[in-house]
Structures are given as structure tokens and as C-alpha cells.
Protein backbone atom coordinates (compact mmCIF):
# COMPACT_ATOMS: atom_id res chain seq x y z
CA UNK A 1 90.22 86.48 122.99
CA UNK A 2 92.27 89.40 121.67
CA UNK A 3 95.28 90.21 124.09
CA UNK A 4 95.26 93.64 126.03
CA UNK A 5 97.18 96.40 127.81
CA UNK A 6 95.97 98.81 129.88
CA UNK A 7 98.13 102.24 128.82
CA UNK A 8 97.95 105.92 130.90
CA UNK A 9 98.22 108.94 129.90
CA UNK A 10 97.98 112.43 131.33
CA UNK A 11 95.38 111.09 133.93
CA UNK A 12 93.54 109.02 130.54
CA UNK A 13 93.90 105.27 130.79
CA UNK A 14 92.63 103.14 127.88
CA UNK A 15 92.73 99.41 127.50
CA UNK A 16 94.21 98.86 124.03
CA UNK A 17 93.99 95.68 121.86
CA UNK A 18 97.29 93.76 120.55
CA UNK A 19 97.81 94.53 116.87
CA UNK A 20 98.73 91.38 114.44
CA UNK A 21 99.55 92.59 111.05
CA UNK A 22 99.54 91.01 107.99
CA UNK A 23 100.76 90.76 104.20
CA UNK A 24 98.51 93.21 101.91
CA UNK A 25 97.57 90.55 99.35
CA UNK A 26 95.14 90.22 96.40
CA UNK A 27 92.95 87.85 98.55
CA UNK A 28 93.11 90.59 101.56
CA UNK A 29 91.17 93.24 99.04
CA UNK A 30 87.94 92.26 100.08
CA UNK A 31 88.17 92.63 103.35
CA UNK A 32 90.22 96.10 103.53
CA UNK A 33 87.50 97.33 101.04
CA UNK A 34 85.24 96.65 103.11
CA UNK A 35 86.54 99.42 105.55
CA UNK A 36 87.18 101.66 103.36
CA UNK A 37 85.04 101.94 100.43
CA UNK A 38 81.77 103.26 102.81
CA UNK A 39 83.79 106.50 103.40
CA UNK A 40 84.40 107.19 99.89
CA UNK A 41 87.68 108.60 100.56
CA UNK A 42 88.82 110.85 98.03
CA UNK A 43 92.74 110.61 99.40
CA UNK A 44 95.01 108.47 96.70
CA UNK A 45 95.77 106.94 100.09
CA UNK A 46 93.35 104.09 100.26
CA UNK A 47 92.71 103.37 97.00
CA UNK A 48 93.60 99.45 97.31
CA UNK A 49 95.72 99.65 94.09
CA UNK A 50 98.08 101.94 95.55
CA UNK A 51 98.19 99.36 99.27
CA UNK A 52 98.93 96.82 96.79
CA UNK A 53 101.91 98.17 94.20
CA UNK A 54 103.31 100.33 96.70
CA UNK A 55 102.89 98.05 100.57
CA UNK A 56 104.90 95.24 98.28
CA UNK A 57 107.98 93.55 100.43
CA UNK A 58 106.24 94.24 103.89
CA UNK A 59 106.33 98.04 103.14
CA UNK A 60 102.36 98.21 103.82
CA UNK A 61 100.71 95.62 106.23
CA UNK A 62 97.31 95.44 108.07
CA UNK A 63 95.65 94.55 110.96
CA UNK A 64 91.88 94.45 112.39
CA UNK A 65 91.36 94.48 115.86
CA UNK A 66 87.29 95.55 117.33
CA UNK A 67 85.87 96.47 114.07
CA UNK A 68 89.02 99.34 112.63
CA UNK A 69 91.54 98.38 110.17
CA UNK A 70 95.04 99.65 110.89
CA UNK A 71 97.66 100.32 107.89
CA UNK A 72 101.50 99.98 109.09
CA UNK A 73 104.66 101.85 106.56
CA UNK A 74 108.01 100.68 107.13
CA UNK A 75 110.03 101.99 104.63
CA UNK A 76 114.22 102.24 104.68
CA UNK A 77 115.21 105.23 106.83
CA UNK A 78 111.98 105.97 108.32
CA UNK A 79 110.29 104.95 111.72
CA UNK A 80 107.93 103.08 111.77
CA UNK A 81 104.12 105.02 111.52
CA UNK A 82 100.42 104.05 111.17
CA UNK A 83 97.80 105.81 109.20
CA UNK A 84 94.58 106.90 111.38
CA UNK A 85 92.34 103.63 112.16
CA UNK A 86 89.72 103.37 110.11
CA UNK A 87 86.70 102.36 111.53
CA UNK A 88 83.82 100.32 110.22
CA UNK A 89 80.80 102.71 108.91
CA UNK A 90 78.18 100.54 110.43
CA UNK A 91 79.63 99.44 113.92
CA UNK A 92 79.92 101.11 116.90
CA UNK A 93 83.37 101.83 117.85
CA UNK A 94 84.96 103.04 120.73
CA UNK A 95 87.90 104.99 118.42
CA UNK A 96 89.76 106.76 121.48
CA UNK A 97 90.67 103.24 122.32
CA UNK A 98 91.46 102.70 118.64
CA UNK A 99 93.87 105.36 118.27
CA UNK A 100 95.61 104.18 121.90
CA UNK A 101 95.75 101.21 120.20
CA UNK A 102 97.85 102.39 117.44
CA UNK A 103 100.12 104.40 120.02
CA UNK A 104 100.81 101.54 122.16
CA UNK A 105 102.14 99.65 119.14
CA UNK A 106 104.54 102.77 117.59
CA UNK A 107 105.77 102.47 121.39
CA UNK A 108 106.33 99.01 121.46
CA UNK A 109 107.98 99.18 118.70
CA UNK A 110 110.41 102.14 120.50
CA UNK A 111 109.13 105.00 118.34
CA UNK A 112 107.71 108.16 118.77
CA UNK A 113 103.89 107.60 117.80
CA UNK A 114 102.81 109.56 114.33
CA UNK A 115 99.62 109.09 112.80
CA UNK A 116 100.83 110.51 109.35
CA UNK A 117 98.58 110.97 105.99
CA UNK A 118 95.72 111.34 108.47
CA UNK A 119 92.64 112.44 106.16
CA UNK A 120 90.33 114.90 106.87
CA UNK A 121 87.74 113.02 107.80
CA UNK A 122 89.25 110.98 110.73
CA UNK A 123 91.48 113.89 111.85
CA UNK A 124 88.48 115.33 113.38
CA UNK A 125 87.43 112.55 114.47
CA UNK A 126 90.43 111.29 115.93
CA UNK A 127 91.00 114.96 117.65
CA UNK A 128 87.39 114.93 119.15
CA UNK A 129 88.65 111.48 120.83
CA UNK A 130 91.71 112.18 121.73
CA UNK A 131 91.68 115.86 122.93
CA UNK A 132 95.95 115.94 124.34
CA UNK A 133 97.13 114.73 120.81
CA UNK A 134 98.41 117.55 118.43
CA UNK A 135 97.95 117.76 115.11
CA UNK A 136 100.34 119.90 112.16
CA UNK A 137 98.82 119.56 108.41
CA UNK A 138 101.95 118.09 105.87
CA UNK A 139 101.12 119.64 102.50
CA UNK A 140 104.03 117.13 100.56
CA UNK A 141 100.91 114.34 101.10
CA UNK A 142 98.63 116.43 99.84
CA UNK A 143 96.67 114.93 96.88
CA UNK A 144 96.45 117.12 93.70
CA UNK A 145 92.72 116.97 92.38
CA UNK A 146 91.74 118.63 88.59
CA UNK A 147 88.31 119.22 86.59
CA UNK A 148 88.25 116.59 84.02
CA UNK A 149 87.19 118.99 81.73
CA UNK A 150 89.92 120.97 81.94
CA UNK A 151 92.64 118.53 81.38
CA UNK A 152 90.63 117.21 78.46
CA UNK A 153 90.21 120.34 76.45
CA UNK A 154 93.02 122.77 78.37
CA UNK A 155 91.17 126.00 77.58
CA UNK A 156 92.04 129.20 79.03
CA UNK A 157 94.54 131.40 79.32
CA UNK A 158 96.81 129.48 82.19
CA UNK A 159 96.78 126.23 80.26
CA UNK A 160 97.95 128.12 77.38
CA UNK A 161 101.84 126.42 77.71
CA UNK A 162 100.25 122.89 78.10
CA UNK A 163 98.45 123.95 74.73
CA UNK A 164 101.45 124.99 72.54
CA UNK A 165 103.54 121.55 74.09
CA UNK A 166 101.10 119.50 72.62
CA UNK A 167 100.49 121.11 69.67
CA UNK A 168 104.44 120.87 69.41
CA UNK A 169 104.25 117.31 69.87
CA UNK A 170 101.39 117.18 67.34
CA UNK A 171 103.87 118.84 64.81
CA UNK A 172 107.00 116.85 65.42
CA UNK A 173 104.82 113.21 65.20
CA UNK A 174 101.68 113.30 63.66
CA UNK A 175 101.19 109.77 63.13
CA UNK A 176 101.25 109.03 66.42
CA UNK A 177 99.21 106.23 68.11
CA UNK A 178 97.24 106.20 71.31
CA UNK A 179 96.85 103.05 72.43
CA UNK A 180 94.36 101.30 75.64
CA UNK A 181 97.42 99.48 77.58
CA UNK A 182 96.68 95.51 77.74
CA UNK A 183 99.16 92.79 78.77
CA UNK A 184 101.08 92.70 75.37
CA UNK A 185 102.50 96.14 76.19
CA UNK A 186 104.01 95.36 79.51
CA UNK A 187 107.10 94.33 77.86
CA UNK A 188 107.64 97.75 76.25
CA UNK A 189 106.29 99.50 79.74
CA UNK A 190 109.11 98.02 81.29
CA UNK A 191 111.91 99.03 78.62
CA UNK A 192 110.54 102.29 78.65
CA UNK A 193 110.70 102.48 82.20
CA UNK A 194 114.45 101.51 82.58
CA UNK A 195 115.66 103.88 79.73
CA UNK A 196 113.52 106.53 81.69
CA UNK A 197 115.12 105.38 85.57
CA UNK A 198 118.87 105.80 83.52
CA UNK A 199 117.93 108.85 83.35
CA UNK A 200 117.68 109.51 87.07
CA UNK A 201 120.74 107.45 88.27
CA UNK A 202 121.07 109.60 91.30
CA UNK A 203 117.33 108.39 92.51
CA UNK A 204 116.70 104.96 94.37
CA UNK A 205 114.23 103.55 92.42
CA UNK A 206 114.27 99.97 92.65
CA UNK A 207 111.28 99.89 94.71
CA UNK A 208 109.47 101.86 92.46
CA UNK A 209 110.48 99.15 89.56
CA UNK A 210 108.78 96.50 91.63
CA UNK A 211 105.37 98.89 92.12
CA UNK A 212 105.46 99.28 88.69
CA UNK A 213 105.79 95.61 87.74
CA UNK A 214 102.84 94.85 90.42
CA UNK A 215 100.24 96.98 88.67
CA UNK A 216 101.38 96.01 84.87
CA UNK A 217 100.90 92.21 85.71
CA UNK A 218 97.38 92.89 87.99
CA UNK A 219 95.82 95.21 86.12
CA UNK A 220 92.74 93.42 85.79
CA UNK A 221 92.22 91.79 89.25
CA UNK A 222 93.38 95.48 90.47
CA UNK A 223 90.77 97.27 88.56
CA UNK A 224 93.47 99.33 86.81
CA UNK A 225 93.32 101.13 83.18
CA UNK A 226 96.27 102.05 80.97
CA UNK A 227 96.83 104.32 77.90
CA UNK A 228 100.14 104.25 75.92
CA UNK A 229 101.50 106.47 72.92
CA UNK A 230 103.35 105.07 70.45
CA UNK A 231 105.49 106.47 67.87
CA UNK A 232 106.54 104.66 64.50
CA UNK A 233 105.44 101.75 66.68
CA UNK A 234 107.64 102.60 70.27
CA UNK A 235 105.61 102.82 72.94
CA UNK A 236 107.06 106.34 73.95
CA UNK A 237 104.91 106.57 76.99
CA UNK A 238 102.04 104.76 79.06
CA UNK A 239 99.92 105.73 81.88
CA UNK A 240 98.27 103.66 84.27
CA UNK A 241 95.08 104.92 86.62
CA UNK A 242 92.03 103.77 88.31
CA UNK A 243 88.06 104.68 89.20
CA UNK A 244 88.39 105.97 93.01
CA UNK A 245 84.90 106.79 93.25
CA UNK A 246 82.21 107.32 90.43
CA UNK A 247 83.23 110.74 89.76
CA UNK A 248 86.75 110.85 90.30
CA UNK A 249 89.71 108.78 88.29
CA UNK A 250 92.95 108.10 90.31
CA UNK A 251 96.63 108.48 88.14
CA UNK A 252 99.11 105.92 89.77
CA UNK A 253 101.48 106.25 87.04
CA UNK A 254 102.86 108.09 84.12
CA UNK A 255 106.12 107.56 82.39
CA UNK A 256 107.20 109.11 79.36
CA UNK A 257 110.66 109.18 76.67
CA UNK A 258 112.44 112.48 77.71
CA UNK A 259 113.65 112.92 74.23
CA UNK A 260 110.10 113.22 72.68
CA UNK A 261 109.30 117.02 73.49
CA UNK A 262 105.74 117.05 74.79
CA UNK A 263 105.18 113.89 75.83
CA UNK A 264 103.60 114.24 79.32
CA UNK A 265 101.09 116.82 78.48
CA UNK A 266 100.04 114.44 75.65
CA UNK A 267 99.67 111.11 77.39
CA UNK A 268 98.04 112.87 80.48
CA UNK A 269 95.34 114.51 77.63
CA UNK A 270 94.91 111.59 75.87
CA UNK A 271 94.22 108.85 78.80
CA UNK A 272 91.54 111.45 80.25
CA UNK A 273 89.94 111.76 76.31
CA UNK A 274 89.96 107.93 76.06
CA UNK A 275 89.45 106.64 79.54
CA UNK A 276 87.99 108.76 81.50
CA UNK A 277 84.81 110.23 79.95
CA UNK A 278 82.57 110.26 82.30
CA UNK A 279 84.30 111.31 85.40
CA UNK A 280 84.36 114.89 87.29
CA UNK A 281 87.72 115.42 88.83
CA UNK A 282 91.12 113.59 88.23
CA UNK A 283 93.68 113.10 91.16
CA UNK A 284 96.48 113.06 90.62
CA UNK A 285 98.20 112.27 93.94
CA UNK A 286 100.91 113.81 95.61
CA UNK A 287 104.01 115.84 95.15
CA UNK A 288 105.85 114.20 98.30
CA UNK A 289 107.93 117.65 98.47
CA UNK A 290 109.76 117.15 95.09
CA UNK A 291 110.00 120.81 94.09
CA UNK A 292 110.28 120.10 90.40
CA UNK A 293 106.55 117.69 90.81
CA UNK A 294 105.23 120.40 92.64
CA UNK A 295 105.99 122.82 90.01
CA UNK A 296 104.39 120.29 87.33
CA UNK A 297 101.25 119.24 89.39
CA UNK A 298 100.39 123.13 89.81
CA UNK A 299 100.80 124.21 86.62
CA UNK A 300 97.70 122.25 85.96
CA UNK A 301 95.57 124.30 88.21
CA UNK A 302 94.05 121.96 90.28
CA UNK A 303 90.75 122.95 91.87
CA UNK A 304 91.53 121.50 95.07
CA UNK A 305 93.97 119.84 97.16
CA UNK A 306 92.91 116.34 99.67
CA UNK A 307 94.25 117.85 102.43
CA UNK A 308 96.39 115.33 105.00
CA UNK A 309 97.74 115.70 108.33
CA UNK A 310 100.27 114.15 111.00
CA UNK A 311 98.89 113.56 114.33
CA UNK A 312 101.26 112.66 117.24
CA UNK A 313 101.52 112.82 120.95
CA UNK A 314 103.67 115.31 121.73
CA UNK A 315 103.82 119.07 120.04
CA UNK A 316 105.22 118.13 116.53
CA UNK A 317 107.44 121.12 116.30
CA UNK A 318 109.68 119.68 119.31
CA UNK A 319 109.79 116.36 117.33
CA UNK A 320 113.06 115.29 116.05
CA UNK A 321 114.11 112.57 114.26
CA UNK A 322 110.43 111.49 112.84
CA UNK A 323 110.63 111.99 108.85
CA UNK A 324 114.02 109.70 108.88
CA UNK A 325 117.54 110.12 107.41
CA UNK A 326 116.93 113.31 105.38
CA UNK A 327 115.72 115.01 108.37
């Protein structure tokens, strides 16, 4: 029998459940799949891929307790935070108790509670449950999402720069190669990669490394695709995505040579020409507040943004302290 605690607050009292989490593992994707695939999230979020490459080292974890799944980040710097509970479509669940649930744990654990990257379709939900909790949208989550089309052909007048970089590119290397990405390339991913990170020496990006590494080597068993341009055969840049949802591909990665002039518009073209054909809209995930991303991800025009929130206990904008060191 699950272990409980009976928490008040302002004149609510809720009898939470004790939260066990776990290792995000490739044997674990069933079963958080099965919580979040009947949603059909469109958020990069809880595509399993990214749980996998990006929870690695105890970053991510999970835990079930009465039919909702729980996600727990602990990264360097930053307290510790849940995403909203996800509940099971088909069960009935009592989700005020869920979300206590969560809180008592970030409490526990001697933090202020945040429910960050909440989606909106549990914000409301959560909100509706838990009337006293306050809730501040945090655009640097917010996924980027494109029309296929668009990125495929980049017609019109404000796609006119991407245009004349790739016919650039086009003119500096015409007998370049597109190539699908398979496990013979991961090799050259890599190489690529570290020339690339040399290039941002003031960046921590060993992590990242390690992400990388985890969807190269699982692409298959991950349900990942790759591209990869090569030039006089160098792989000069690879890209590595997923199917979300029938209509919509998710981009997890893209890495390019910043000597070759035009490289990202022409890897980003060519994986949507050659692997995604028959989707809608691409996402292309967040800009986590990087004002040079930012810049990058708009001048794409997307046609809309997945739209994510932070949900907490207190009014956020007396909150100190909760976004960690940089703060």
C-alpha cells in the first residue's frame, strides 16, 4: 500500500501519495508512453526521445503513483522542479490530489514548489483543481512550430535571406551530398560535433556531448531519423529528428561546420525534403532565452508557438531564487 501524508493548505487538506522515482530507461518507454501518447502532446517536452538523451545521469526521472506519471529535473544550479502530472486518459483521477502530491515532494525536498514547462492542456486543468496556485506563462520554453511547406520550398518574400544562403551554399559546393544518417556516420557526428563545441569554449557543454551520443547510438530503438551533408566526402553537418505525432516532425538536433557559409539553412531544407514528406508542421523546440536562437528560430516564421507555463504556490513575481545561479 502506497505511503501517505495528509498536507493543509489555506483551509484545503489533501492526502498525497509518496513519490518513488526512477531511472528513465529504454525498457521504461513503454510504460511512460503509455501516459503520454493519448494526449498527443504537441510540446517537444514529452516526446520520449528527448526524456531519454536529455534525463541521462539522473537529470530526468519518473514516478507513478494512482494512475499520473510524474517527471523530476535536477540539473546543476537549479532546484529541484516537476513537470505537471500527467494523468492517464482513461482513468479516473482525482488530479488536485495529484498536483499536492507533487508539492509535498518539492517541499520535502526543501524547495519552493514549481510546476515548470506546464503545457496548455494540464495548466487548465491543473488551475481548475487547484484554484490558490498561480500561474505566469515562460516564453524561453516555448516550442517553435513551422509549415512544412514552407521550410521545404522557402517562398515568399520573408524567407527571401534563407533563399540567397542556400543558393550561396549551392554556389560555393555544388557537389555536395545529402546523406540519410545510419550508424556508420556516428563517428564523423561526433568529430563534427567537437570541432563545432571548440568553437563555443565559453559554453558547458559536456552534458550536451552525452545527449548527443545517446540519440546517435539509439536511433533505432528511439525512433529517431538523421540527415547529414557531406562535402568532398566530410560530413559538414547532420541533423537528427523524430515523428511526434502523424502530422508533425520533432528536430532534436542540428549541428553544422561554421566555416561552410550556409550550412544550417541547407541541412534544415534538406532533412524536411528527404525525411519529412508527409508531415504538416515541424517543431522545432525551444529557444531557452538564448537571444541569438531566438533570433534564428524567428526568422523562420513559425506559425505558432506551444505555449508553456510555470505554476507555483505562491505569486511568482515575489519568487526568488527559483531559475538557479543565473538568477
Amino acid at each position: 500500500m502506497s505511503e501517505t501524508q495528509v498536507l493543509s493548505k489555506d483551509n484545503y487538506e489533501t492526502t498525497t501519495e509518496k513519490l518513488n522515482f526512477l531511472p528513465i530507461t529504454l525498457e521504461s518507454k513503454d510504460l511512460l508512453q503509455s501516459y503520454i501518447r493519448p494526449w498527443m502532446p504537441e510540446c517537444s517536452d514529452l516526446s520520449f526521445a528527448n526524456l531519454f538523451i536529455w534525463g541521462t545521469e539522473g537529470k530526468m526521472e519518473y514516478a507513478e503513483a494512482e494512475n499520473c506519471l510524474y517527471i523530476k529535473l535536477e540539473f546543476k544550479g537549479i532546484p529541484v522542479f516537476l513537470w505537471a502530472p500527467i494523468p492517464k486518459m482513461d482513468r479516473n483521477v482525482d488530479y488536485r490530489k495529484a498536483v499536492y502530491t507533487g508539492i509535498h515532494y518539492m517541499q520535502e525536498r526543501g524547495v519552493e514548489p514549481t510546476f515548470r514547462s506546464v503545457w496548455e492542456f494540464l495548466k487548465e486543468r491543473m488551475l481548475s483543481a487547484c484554484p490558490e496556485l498561480f500561474a505566469v506563462p515562460t516564453d524561453i520554453a516555448w516550442d517553435y512550430v513551422y509549415d512544412r511547406e514552407s521550410l521545404a520550398t522557402l517562398k515568399g518574400k520573408k524567407l527571401h535571406g534563407k533563399r540567397n544562403h542556400i543558393n550561396k551554399f549551392l554556389s560555393l559546393y555544388p557537389n555536395y551530398e545529402y546523406r540519410k544518417l545510419d550508424s556508420s556516420m556516428i563517428q564523423d557526428c561526433i568529430a563534427l560535433y567537437d570541432s563545432w563545441r571548440d568553437e563555443k569554449e565559453k559554453m558547458e557543454l559536456s552534458d550536451e556531448r552525452k545527449s548527443v551520443l545517446l540519440a546517435l547510438n539509439h536511433m533505432e530503438e528511439l525512433g529517431l531519423t538523421g540527415g547529414a551533408i557531406y562535402i568532398e566526402d566530410k560530413l559538414c553537418a547532420f541533423t537528427v529528428g523524430e515523428r511526434l505525432l502523424p502530422y508533425m516532425q520533432l528536430i532534436h538536433i542540428e549541428k553544422g561546420s561554421p566555416e561552410v557559409e550556409g550550412i544550417y539553412p541547407m541541412i534544415n531544407q534538406q532533412y524536411i525534403l528527404h525525411e519529412c514528406e508527409d508531415v504538416l508542421l515541424v517543431n522545432r523546440e525551444e529557444d531557452m532565452g538564448i537571444e541569438g536562437m531566438r533570433k534564428a528560430k524567428r526568422s523562420y516564421q513559425p506559425v505558432k508557438m506551444i505555449e508553456k507555463y510555470l505554476i507555483a504556490t505562491k505569486d511568482i513575481a515575489t519568487l526568488k531564487g527559483i531559475w538557479g545561479k543565473s538568477e
